[in-house]
C-alpha atoms as a PDB file:
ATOM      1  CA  UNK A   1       0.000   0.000   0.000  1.00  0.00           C
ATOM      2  CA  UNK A   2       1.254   3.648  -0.771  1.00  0.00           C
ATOM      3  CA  UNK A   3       2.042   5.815   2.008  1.00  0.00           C
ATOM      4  CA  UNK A   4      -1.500   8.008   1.634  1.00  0.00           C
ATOM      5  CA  UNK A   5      -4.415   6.143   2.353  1.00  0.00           C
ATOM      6  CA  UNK A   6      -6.456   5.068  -0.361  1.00  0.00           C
ATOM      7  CA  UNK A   7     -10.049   5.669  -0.946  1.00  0.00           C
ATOM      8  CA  UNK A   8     -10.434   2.552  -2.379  1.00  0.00           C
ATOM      9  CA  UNK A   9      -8.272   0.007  -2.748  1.00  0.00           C
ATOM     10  CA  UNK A  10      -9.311  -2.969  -5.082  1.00  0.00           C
ATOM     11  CA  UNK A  11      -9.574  -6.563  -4.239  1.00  0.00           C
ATOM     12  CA  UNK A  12      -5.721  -8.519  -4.935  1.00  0.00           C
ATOM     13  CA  UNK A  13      -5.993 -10.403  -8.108  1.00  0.00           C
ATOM     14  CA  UNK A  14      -5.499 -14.180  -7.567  1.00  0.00           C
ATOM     15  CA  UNK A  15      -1.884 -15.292  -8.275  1.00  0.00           C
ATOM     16  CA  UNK A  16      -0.504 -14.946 -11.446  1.00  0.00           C
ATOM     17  CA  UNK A  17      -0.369 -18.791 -11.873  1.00  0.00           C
ATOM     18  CA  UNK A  18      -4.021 -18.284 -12.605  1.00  0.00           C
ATOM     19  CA  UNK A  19      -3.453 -16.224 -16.106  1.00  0.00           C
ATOM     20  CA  UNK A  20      -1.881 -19.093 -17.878  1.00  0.00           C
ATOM     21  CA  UNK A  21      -4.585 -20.499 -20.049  1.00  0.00           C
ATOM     22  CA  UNK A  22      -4.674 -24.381 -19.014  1.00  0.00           C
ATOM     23  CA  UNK A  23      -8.588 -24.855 -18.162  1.00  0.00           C
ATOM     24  CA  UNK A  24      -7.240 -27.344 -15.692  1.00  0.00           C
ATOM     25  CA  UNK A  25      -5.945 -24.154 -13.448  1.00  0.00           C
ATOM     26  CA  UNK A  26      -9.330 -23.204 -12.439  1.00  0.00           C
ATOM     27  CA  UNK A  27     -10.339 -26.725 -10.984  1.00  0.00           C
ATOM     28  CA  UNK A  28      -7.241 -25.172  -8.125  1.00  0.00           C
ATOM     29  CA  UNK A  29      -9.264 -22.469  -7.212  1.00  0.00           C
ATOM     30  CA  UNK A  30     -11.773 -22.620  -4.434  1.00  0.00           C
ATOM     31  CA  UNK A  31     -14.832 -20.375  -4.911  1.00  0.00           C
ATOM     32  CA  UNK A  32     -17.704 -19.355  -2.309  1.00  0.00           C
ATOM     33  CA  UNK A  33     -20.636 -18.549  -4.100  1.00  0.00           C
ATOM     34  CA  UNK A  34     -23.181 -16.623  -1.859  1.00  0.00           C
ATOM     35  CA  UNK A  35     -26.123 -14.703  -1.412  1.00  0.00           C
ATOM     36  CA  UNK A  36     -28.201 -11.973   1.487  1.00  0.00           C
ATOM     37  CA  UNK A  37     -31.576 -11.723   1.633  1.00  0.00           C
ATOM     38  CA  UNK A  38     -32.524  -8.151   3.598  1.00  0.00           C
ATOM     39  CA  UNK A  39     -35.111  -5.718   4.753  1.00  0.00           C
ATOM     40  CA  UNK A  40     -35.091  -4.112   1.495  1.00  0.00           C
ATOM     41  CA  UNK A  41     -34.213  -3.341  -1.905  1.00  0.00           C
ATOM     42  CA  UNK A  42     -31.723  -0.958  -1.283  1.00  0.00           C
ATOM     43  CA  UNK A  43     -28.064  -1.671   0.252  1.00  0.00           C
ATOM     44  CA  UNK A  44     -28.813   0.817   3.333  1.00  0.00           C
ATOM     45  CA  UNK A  45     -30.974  -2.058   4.577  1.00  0.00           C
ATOM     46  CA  UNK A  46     -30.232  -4.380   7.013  1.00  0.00           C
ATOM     47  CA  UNK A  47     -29.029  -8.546   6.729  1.00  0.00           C
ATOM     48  CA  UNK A  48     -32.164 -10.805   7.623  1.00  0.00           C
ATOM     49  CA  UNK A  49     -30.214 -14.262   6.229  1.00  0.00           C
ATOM     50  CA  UNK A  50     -26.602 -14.919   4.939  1.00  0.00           C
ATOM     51  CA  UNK A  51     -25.602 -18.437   3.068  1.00  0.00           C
ATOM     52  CA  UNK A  52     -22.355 -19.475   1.323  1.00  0.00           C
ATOM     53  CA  UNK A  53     -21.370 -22.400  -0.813  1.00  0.00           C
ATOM     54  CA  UNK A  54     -17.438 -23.105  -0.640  1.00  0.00           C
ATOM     55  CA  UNK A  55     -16.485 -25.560  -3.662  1.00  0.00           C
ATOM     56  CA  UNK A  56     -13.482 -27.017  -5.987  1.00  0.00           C
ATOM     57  CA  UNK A  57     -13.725 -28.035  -9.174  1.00  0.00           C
ATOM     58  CA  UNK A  58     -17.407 -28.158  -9.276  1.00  0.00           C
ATOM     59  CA  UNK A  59     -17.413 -29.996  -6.087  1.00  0.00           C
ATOM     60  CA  UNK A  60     -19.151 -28.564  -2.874  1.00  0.00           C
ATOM     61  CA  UNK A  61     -16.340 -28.603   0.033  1.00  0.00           C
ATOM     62  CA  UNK A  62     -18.964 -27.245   2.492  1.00  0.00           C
ATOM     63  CA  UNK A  63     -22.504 -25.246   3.271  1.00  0.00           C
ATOM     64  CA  UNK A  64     -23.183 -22.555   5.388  1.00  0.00           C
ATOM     65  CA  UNK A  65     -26.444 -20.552   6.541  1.00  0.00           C
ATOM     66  CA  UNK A  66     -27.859 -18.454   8.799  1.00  0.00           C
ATOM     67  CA  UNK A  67     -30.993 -15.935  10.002  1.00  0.00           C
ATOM     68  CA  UNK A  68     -29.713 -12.798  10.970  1.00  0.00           C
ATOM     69  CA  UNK A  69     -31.581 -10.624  13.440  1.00  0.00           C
ATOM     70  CA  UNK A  70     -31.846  -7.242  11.742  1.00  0.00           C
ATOM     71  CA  UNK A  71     -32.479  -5.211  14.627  1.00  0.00           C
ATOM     72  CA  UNK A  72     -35.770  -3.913  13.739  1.00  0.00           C
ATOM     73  CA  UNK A  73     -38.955  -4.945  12.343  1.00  0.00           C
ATOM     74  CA  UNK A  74     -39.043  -6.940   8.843  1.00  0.00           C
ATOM     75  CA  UNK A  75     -41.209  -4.727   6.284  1.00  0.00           C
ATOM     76  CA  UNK A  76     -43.955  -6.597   5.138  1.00  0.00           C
ATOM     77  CA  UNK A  77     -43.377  -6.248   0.822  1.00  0.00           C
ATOM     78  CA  UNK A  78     -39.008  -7.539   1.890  1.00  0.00           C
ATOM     79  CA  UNK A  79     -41.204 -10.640   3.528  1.00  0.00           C
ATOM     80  CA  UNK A  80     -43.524 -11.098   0.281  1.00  0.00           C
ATOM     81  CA  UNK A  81     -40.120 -11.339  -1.738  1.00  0.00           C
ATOM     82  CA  UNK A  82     -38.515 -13.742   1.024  1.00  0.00           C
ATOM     83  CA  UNK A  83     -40.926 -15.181   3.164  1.00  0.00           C
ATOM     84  CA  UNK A  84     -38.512 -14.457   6.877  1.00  0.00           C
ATOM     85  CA  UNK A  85     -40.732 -13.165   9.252  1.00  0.00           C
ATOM     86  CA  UNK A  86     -40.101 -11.258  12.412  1.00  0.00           C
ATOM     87  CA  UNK A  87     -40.516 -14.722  14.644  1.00  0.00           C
ATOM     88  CA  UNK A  88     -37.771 -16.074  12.483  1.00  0.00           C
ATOM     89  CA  UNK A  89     -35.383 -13.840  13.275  1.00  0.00           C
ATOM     90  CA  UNK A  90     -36.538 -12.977  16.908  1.00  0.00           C
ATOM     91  CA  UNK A  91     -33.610 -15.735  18.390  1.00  0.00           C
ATOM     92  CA  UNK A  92     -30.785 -15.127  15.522  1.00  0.00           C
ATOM     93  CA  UNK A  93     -27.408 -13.626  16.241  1.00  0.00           C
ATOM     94  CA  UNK A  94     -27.016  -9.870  15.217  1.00  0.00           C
ATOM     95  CA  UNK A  95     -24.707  -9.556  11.602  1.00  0.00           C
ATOM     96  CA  UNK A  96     -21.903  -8.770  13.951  1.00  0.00           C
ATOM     97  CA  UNK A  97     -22.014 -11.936  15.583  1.00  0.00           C
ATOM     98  CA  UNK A  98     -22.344 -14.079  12.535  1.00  0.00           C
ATOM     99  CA  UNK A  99     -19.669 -11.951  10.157  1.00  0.00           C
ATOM    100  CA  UNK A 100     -16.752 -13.355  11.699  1.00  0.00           C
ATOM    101  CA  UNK A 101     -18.118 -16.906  10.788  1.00  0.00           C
ATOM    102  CA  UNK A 102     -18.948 -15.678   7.306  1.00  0.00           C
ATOM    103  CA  UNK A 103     -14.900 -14.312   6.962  1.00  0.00           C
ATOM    104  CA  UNK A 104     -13.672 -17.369   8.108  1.00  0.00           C
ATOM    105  CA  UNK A 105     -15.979 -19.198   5.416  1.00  0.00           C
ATOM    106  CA  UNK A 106     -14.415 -17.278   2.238  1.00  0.00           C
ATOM    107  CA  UNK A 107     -10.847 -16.946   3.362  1.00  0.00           C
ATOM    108  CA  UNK A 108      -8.384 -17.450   0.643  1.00  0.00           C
ATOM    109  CA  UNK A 109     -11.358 -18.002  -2.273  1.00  0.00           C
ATOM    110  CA  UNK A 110     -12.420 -15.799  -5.062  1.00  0.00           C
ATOM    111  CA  UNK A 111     -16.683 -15.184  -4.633  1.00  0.00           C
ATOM    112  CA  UNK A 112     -19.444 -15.810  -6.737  1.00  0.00           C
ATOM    113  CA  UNK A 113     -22.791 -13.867  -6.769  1.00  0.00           C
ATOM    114  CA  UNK A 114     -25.842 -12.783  -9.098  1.00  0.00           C
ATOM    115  CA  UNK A 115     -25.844  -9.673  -9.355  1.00  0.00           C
ATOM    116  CA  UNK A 116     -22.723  -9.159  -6.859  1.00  0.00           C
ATOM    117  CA  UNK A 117     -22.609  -5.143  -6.308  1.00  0.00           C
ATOM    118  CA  UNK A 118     -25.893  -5.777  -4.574  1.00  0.00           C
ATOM    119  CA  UNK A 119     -24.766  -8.322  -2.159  1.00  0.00           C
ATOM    120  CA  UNK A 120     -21.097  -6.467  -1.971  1.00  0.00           C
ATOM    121  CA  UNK A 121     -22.438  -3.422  -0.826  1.00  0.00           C
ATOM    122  CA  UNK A 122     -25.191  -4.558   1.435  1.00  0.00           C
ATOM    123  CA  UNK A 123     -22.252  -6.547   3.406  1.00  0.00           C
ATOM    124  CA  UNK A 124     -19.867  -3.794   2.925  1.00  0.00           C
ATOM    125  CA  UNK A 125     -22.186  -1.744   5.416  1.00  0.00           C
ATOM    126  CA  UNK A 126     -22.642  -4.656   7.438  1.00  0.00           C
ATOM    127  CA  UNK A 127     -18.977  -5.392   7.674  1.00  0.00           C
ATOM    128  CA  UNK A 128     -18.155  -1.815   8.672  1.00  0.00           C
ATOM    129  CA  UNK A 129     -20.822  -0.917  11.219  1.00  0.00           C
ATOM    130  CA  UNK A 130     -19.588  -4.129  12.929  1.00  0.00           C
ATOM    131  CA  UNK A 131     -16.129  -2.919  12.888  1.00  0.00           C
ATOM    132  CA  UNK A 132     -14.904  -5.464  10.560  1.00  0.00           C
ATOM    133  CA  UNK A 133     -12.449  -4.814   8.025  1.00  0.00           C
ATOM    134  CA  UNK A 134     -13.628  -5.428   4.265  1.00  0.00           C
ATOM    135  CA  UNK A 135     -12.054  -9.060   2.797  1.00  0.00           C
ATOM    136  CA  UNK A 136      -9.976  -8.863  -0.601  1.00  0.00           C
ATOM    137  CA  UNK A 137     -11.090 -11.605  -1.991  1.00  0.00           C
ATOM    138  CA  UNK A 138     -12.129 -10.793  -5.923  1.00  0.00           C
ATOM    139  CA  UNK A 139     -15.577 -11.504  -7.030  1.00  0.00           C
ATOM    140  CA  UNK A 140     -17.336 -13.102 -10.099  1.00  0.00           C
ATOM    141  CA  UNK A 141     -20.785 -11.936 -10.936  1.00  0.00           C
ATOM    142  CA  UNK A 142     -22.830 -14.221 -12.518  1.00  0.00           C
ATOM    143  CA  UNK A 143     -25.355 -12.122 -13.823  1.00  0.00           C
ATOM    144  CA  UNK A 144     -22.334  -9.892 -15.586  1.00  0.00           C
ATOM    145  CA  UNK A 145     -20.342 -12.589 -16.823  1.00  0.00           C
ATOM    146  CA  UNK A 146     -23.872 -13.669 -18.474  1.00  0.00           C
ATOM    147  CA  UNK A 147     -23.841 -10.102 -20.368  1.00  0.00           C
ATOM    148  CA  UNK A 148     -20.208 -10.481 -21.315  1.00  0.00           C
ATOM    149  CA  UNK A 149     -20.989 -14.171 -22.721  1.00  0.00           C
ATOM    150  CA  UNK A 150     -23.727 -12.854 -24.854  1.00  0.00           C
ATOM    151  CA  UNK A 151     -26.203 -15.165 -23.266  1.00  0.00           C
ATOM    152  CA  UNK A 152     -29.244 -15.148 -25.547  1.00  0.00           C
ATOM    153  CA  UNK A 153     -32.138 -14.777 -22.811  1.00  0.00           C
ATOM    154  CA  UNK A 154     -35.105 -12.481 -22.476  1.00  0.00           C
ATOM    155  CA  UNK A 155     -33.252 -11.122 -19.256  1.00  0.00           C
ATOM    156  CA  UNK A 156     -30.308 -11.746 -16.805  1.00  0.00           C
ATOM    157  CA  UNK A 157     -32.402 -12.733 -13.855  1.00  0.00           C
ATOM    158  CA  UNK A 158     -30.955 -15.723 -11.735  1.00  0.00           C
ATOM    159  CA  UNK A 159     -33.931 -17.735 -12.403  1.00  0.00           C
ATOM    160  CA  UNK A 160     -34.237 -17.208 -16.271  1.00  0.00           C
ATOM    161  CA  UNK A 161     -30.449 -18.118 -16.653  1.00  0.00           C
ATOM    162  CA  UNK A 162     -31.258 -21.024 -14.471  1.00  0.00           C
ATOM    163  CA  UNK A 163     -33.693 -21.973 -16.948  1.00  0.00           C
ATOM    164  CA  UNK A 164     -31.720 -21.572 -19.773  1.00  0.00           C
ATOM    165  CA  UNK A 165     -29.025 -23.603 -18.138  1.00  0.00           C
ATOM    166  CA  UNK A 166     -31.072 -26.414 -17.227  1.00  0.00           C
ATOM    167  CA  UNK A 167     -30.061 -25.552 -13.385  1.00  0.00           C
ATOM    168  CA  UNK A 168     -32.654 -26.848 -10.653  1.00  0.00           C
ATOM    169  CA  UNK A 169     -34.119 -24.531  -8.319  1.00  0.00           C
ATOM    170  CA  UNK A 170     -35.401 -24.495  -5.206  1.00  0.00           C
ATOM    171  CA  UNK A 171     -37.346 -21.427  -3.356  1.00  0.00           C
ATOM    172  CA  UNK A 172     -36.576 -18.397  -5.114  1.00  0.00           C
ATOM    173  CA  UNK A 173     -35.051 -15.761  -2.917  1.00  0.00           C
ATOM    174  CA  UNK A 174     -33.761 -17.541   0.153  1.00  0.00           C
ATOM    175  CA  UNK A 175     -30.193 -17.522   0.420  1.00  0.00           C
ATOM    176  CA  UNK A 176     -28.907 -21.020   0.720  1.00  0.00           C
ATOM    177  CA  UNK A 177     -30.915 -21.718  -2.247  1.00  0.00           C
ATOM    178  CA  UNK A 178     -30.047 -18.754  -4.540  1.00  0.00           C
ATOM    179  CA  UNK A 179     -25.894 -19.467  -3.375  1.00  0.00           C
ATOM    180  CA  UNK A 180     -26.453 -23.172  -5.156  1.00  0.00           C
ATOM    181  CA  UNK A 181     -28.306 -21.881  -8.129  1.00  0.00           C
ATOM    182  CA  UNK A 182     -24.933 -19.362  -8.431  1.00  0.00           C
ATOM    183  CA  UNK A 183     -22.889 -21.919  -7.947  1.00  0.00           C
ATOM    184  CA  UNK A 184     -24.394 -24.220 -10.343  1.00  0.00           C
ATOM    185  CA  UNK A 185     -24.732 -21.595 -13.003  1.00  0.00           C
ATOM    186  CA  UNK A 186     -21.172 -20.755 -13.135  1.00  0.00           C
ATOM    187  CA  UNK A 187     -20.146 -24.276 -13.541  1.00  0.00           C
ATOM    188  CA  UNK A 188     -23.382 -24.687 -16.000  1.00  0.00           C
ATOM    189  CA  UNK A 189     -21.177 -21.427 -17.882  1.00  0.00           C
ATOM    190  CA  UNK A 190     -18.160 -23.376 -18.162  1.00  0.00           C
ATOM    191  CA  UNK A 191     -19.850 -26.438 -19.522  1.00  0.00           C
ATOM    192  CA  UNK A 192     -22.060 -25.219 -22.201  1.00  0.00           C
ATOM    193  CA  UNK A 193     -19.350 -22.211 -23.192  1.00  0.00           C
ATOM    194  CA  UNK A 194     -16.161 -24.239 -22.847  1.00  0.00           C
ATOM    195  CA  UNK A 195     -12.597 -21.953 -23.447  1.00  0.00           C
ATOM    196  CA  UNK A 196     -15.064 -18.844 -24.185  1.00  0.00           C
ATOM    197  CA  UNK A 197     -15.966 -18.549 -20.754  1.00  0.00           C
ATOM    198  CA  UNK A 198     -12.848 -20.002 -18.858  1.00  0.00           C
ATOM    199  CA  UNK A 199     -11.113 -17.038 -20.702  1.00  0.00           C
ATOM    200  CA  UNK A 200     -13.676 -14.563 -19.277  1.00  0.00           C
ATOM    201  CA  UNK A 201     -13.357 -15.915 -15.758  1.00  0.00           C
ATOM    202  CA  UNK A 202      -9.394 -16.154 -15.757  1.00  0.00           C
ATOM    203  CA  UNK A 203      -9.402 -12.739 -17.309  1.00  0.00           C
ATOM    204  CA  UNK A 204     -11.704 -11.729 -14.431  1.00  0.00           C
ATOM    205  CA  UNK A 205     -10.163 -12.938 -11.957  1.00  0.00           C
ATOM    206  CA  UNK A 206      -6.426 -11.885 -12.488  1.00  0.00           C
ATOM    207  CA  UNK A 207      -7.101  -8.604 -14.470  1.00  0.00           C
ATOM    208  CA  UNK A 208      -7.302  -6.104 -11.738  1.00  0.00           C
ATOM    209  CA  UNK A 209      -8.817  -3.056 -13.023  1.00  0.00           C
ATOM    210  CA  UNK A 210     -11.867  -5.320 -13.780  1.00  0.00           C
ATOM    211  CA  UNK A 211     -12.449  -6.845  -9.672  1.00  0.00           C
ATOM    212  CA  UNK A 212     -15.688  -6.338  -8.341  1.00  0.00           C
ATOM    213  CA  UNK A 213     -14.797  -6.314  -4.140  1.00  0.00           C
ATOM    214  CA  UNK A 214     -15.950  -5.432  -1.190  1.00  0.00           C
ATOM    215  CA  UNK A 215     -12.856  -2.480  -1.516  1.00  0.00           C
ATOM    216  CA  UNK A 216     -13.929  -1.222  -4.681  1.00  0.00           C
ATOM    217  CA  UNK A 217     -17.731  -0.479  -3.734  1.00  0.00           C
ATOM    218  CA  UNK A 218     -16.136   1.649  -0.775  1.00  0.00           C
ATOM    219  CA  UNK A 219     -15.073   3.807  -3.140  1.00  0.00           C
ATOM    220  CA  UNK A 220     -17.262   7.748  -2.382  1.00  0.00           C
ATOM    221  CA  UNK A 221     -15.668  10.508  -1.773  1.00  0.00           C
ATOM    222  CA  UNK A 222     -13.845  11.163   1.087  1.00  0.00           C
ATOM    223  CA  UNK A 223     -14.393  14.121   2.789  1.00  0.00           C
ATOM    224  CA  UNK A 224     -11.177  16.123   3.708  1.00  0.00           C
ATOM    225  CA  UNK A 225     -12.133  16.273   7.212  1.00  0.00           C
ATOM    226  CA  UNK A 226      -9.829  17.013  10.794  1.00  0.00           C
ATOM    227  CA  UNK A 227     -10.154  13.140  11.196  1.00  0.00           C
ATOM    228  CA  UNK A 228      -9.587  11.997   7.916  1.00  0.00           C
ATOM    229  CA  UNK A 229      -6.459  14.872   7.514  1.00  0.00           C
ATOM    230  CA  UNK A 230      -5.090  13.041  10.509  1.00  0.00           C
ATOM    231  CA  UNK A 231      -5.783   9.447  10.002  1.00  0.00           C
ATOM    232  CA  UNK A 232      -3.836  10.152   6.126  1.00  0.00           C
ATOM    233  CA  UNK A 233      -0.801  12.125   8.168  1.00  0.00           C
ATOM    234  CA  UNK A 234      -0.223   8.879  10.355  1.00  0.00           C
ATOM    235  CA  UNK A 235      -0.297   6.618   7.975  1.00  0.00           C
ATOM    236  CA  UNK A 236       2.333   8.836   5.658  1.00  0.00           C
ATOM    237  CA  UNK A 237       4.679   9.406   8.576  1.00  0.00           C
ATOM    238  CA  UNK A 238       3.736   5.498   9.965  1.00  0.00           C
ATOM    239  CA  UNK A 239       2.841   6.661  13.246  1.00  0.00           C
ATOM    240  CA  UNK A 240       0.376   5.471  15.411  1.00  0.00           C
ATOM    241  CA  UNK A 241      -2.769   7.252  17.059  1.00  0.00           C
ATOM    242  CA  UNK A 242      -4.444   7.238  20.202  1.00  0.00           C
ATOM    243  CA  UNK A 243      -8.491   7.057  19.248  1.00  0.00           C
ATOM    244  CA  UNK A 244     -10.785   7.355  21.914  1.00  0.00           C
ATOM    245  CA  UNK A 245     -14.200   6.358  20.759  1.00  0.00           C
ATOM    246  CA  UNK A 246     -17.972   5.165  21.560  1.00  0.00           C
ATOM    247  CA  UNK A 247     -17.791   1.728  21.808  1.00  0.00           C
ATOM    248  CA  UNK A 248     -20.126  -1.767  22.272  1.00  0.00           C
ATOM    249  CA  UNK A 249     -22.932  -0.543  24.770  1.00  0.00           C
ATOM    250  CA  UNK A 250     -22.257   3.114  24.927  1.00  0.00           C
ATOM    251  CA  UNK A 251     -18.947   3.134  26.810  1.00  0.00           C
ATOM    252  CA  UNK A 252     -16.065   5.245  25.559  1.00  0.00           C
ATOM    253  CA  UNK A 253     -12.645   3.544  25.055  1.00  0.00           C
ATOM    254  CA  UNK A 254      -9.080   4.009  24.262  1.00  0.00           C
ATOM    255  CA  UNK A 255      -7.040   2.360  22.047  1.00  0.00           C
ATOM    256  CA  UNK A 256      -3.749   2.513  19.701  1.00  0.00           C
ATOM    257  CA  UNK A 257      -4.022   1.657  16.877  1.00  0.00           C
ATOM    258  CA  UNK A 258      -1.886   2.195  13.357  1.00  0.00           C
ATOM    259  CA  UNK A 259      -4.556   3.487  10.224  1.00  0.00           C
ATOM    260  CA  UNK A 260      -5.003   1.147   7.621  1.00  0.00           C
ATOM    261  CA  UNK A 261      -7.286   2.957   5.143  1.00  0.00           C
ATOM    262  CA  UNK A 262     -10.180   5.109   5.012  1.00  0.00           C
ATOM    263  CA  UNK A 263     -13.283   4.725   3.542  1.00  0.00           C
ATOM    264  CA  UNK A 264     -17.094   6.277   2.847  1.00  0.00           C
ATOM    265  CA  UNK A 265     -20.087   4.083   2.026  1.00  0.00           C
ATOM    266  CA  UNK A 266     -23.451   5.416   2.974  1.00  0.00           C
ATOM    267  CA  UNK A 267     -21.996   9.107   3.490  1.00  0.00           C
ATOM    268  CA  UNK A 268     -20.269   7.689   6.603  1.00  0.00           C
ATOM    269  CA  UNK A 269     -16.614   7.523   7.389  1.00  0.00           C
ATOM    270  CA  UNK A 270     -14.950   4.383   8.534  1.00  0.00           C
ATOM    271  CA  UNK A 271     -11.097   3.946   9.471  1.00  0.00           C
ATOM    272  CA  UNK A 272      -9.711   0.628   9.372  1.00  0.00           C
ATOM    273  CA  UNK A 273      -6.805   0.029  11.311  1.00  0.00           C
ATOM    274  CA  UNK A 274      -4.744  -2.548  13.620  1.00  0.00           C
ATOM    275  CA  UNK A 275      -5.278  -2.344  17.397  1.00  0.00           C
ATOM    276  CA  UNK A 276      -2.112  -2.574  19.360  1.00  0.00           C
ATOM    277  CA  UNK A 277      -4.013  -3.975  22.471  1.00  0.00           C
ATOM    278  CA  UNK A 278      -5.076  -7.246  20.548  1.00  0.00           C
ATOM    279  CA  UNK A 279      -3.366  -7.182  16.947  1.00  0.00           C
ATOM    280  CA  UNK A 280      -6.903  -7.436  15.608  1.00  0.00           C
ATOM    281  CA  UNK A 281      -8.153  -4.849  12.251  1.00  0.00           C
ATOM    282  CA  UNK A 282     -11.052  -3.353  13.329  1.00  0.00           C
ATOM    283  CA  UNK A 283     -13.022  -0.183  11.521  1.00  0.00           C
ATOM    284  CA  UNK A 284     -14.262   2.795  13.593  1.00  0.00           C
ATOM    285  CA  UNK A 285     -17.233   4.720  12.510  1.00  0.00           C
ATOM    286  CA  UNK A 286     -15.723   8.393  11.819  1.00  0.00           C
ATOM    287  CA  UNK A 287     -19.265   9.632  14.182  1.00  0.00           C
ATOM    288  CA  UNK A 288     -18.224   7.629  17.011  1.00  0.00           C
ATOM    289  CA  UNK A 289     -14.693   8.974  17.289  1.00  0.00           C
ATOM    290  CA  UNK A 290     -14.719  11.293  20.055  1.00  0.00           C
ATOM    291  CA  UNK A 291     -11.143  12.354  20.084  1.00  0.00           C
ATOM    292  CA  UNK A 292      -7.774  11.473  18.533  1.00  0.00           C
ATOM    293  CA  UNK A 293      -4.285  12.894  18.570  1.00  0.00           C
ATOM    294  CA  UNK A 294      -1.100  11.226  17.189  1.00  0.00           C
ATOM    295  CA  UNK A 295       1.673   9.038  18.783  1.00  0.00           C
ATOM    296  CA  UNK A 296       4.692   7.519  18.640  1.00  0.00           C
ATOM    297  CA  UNK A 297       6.416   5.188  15.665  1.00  0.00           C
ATOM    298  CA  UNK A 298       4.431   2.570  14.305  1.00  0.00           C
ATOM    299  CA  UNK A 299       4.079  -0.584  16.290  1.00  0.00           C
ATOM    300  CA  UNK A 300       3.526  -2.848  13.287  1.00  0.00           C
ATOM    301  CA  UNK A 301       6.543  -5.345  12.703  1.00  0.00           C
END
């Protein structure tokens, strides 16, 4: 990373191994497909269920799913779309307490989604108002790559390429379900399209400027704030600073920590950074930063 902090810093593209143009290279890649389902149409709104497929070589290595308690009342036209109702999600973790999980889940694959800056942006938000950092792992979009193949279908839908593809279906619109249908589509892409679209997924993968990630989606602008002016200064000089902020329950807390990056999404400021008290990355929202002044040398080996 430079020595200013970026406003948005793409995914890494997978190892250069990857370009060569054997088709047996992608069988070595592990993939997660997933998918949300949410309050809403819009990515302000909150996580209501989370699922993730993890395979290799067309093979599924393992499932995951979850409800997610969204902290507020399900609108009734997200639960026509979905069917989760409040009494589903009264007993379900909060997205904080089930991220972690979902980070474990996708470490070290590239993603798969239908119609991915949807899903990438909704968990963006969720990510950073849980004081996550944002993954790098790159991201294939399903419904895209459908576009870029030339797909002849009235529209790009998950369930009309499913169709097409001769993928089953379950429910529509629950997330386990839809993260099987993406997963089966992109291997349905690779056997009906052959080289055509091994080439477009290699390309994707490896071709940086063309990454969809969580990163890239971060990516308004930053306002030239106090916070932000100091937040860029430490990271140029590599010094740390002492942050004292609104934390878990209302209590204010110190820490040290060394800035990582800075971001907007939703018109709100987030700093990622590493904590000296625990080595963890953790984001603070730029609201709930009370006060913060510089320090020493960086502590980072």
């Amino acid at each position: 990373m430079s020595s200013a902090l970026s406003t948005s810093a793409p995914a890494r593209p997978l190892d250069a191994r990857f370009a060569v143009h054997e088709v047996s290279v992608l069988a070595e890649i592990p993939f997660v497909a997933f998918d949300t389902e949410t309050t809403g149409l819009h990515a302000s709104d909150r996580l209501v269920e989370l699922a993730a497929v993890r395979f290799r070589a067309g093979l599924v290595e393992d499932e995951w799913s979850t409800l997610v308690n969204p902290g507020g009342p399900i609108p009734r036209e997200a639960t026509a779309v979905h069917g989760i109702r409040d009494d589903d999600v009264v007993r379900a973790a909060p997205s904080q307490e089930v991220l972690p999980t979902f980070l474990g889940f996708i470490e070290g694959a590239a993603l798969v989604a239908h119609n991915a800056p949807f899903d990438l942006r909704v968990m963006a938000l969720e990510l950073l108002r849980a004081g996550l950092p944002l993954p790098d792992n790159p991201v294939l979009d399903t419904c895209a790559l459908s576009r870029r193949l030339n797909v002849e279908v009235p529209n790009h839908r998950l369930g009309t390429l499913a169709q097409a593809f001769g993928v089953p279906q379950g429910r529509a619109h629950r997330a386990l379900t839809d993260a099987r249908v993406a997963k089966e589509l992109l291997q349905a892409y690779f056997r009906a399209l052959g080289p055509t679209a091994e080439s477009l997924v290699r390309h994707a993968l490896t071709q940086e400027p063309l990454l969809l990630s969580f990163r890239g989606l971060a990516c308004e602008p930053v306002p030239d704030t106090p916070l932000v002016a100091l937040m860029r200064r430490a990271r140029a000089e590599r010094r740390a600073v002492v942050v004292a902020f609104t934390g878990e329950g209302g209590r204010n807390r110190t820490q040290r920590v060394e800035p990582r990056d800075v971001y907007t999404l939703g018109g709100q400021v987030y700093v990622e950074a590493d904590c000296h008290e625990d080595g963890a990355v953790r984001t603070f929202r730029g609201d709930h930063v009370l006060a913060a002044r510089l320090d020493g040398p960086s502590f980072r080996q």
